[in-house]
Protein backbone atom coordinates (compact mmCIF):
# COMPACT_ATOMS: atom_id res chain seq x y z
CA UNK A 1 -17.19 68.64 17.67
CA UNK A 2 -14.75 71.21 18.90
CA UNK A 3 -12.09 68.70 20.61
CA UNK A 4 -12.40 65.70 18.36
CA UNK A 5 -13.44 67.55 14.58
CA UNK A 6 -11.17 70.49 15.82
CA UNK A 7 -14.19 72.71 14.44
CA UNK A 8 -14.48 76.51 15.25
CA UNK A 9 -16.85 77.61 17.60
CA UNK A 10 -19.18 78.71 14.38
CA UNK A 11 -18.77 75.71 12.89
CA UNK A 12 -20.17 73.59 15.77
CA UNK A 13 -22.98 75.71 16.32
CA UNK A 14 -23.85 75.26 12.71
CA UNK A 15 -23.58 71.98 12.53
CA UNK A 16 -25.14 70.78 15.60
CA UNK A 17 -28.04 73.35 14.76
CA UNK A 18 -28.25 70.97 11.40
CA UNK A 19 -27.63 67.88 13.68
CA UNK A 20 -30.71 68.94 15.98
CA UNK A 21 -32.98 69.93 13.68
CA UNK A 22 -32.47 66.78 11.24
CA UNK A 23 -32.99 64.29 14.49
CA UNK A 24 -35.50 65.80 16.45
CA UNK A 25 -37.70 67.13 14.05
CA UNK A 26 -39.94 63.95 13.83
CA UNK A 27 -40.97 61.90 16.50
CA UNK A 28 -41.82 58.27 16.28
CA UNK A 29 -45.25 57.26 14.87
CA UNK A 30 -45.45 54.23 17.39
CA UNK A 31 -44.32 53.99 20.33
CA UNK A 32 -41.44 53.08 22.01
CA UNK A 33 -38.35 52.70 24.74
CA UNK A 34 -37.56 56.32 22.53
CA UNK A 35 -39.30 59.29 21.63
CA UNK A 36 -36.96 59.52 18.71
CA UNK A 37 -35.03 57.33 16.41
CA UNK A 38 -31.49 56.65 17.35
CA UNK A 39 -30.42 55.58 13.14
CA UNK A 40 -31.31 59.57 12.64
CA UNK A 41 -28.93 60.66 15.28
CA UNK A 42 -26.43 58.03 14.08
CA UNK A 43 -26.86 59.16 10.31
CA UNK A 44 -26.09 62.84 11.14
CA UNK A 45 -23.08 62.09 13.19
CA UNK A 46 -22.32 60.14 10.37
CA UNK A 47 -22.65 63.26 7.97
CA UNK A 48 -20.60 65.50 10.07
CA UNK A 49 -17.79 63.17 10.37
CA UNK A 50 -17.78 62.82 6.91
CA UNK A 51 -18.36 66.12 5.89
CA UNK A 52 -14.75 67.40 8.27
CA UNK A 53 -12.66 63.95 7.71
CA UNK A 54 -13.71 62.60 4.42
CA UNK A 55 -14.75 59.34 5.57
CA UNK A 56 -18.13 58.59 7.59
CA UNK A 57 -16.69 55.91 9.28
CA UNK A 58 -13.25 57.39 10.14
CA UNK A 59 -12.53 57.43 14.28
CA UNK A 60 -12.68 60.58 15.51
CA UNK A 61 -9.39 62.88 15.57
CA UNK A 62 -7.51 61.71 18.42
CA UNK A 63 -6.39 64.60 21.32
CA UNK A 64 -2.88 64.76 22.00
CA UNK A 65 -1.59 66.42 25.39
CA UNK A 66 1.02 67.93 24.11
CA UNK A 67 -1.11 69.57 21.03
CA UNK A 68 -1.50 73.18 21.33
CA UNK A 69 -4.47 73.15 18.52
CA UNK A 70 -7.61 73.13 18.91
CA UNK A 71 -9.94 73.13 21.82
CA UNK A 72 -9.17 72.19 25.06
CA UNK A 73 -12.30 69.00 26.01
């Protein structure tokens, strides 16, 4: 989130306190190879990307060397 969305610090803490919360909340009823679904993770990556680029399937904001912006991953 802070390399590849360029978020603030803030911003990713808010967000992946949404993210966790949202995906972990609810374990499977049955069970499983997981303890938790993988489509809830993948829907709230989903959301983030979409809620910073526009576009929930957009690739993530490519890192240039040279860029002085943004954090360093």
């Amino acid at each position: 989130m802070l390399g590849r969305l360029r978020m603030d610090v803030d911003t990713a803490i808010k967000h992946y306190d949404i993210l966790v919360k949202y995906v972990f909340s609810h374990p499977k009823g049955r069970p499983g190879d997981g303890k938790f679904k993988a489509t809830k993770l993948e829907a709230a990556i989903k959301s983030i990307v979409r809620g910073v680029t526009g576009d929930s399937e957009s690739p993530l904001l490519p890192m240039e060397r040279n860029e002085s912006t943004g954090c360093r991953t």
